[in-house]
C-alpha atoms as a PDB file:
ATOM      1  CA  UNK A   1     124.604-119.158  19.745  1.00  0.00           C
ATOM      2  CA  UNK A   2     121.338-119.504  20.132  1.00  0.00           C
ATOM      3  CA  UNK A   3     119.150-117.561  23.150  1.00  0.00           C
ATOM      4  CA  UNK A   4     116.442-119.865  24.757  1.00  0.00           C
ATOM      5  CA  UNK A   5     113.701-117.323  23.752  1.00  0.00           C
ATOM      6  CA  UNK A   6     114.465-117.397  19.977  1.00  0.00           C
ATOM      7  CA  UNK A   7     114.278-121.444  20.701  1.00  0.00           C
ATOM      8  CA  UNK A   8     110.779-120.900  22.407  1.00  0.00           C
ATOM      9  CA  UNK A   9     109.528-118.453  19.914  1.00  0.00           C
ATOM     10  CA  UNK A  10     110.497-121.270  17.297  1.00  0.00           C
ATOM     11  CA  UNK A  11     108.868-124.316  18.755  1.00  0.00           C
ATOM     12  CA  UNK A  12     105.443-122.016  18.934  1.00  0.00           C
ATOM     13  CA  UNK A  13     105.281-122.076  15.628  1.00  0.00           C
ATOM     14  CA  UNK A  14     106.315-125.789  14.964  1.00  0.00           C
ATOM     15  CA  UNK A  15     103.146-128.485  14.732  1.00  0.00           C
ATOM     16  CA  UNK A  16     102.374-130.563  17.216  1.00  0.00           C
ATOM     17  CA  UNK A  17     104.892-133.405  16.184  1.00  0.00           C
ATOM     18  CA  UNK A  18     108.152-132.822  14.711  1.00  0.00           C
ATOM     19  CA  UNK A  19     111.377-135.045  13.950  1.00  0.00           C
ATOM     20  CA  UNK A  20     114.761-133.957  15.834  1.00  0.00           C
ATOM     21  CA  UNK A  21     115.525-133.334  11.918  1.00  0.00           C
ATOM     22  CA  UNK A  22     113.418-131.127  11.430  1.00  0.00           C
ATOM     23  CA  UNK A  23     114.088-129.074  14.862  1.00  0.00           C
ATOM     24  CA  UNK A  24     117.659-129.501  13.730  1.00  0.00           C
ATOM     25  CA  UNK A  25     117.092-128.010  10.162  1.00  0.00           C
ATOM     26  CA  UNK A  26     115.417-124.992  12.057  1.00  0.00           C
ATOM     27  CA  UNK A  27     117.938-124.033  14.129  1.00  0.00           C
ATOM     28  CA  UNK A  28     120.995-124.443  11.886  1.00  0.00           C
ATOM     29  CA  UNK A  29     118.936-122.550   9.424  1.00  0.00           C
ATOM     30  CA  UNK A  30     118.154-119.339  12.438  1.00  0.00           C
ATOM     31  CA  UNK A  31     122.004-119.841  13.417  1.00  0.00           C
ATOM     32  CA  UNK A  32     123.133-119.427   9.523  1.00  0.00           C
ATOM     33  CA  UNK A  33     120.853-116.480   9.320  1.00  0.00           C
ATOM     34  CA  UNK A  34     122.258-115.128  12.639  1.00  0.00           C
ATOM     35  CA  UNK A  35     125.639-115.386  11.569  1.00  0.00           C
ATOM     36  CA  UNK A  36     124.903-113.694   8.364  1.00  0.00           C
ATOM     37  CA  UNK A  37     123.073-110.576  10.188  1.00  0.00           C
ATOM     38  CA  UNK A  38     126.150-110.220  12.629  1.00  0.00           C
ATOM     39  CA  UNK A  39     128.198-110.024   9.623  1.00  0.00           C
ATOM     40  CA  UNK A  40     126.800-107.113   7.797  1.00  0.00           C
ATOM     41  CA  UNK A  41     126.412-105.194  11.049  1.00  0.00           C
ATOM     42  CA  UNK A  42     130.117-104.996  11.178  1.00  0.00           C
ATOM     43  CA  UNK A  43     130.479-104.530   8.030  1.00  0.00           C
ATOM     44  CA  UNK A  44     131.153-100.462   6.989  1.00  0.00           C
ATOM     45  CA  UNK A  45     128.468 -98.507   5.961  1.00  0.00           C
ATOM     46  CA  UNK A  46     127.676 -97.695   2.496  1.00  0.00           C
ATOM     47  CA  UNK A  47     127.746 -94.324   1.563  1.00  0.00           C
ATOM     48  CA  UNK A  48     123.932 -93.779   0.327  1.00  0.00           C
ATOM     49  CA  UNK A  49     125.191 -91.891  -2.760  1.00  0.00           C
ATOM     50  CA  UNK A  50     127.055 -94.969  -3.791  1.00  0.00           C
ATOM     51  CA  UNK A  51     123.481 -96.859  -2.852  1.00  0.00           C
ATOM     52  CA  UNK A  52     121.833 -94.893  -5.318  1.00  0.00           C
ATOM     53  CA  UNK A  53     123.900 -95.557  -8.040  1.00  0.00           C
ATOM     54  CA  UNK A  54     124.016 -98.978  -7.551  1.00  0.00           C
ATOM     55  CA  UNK A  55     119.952 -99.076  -7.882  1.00  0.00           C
ATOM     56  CA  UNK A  56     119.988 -96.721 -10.664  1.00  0.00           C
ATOM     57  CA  UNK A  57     122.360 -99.400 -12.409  1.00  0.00           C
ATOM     58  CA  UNK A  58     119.962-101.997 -11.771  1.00  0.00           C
ATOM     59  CA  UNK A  59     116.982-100.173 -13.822  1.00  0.00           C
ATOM     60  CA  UNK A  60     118.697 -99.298 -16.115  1.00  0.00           C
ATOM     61  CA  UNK A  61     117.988-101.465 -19.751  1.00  0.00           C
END
């Protein structure tokens, strides 16, 4: 769901015409990224020493 000041904060930044697509586009996109946000908040924390190793693997050639 979507709060009416994330909706205003949005249409600031839109020009000064728009289509309804491109509103619509815009807010499934914020609601997708929402979602996504309120996932990995519940998700359980990683512990950092498992975070490091990960990164480390990354580097690594």
């Amino acid at each position: 769901m979507i709060t009416k000041e994330t909706l205003v904060n949005e249409l600031k930044d839109f020009p000064e015409y728009f289509t309804i697509n491109e509103l619509l586009e815009r807010l499934i996109l914020i609601e997708k990224m929402k979602r996504k946000s309120m996932k990995l908040n519940k998700k359980s924390k990683i512990p950092i020493a498992e975070v490091d190793q990960e990164v480390e693997r990354w580097f690594k050639y």
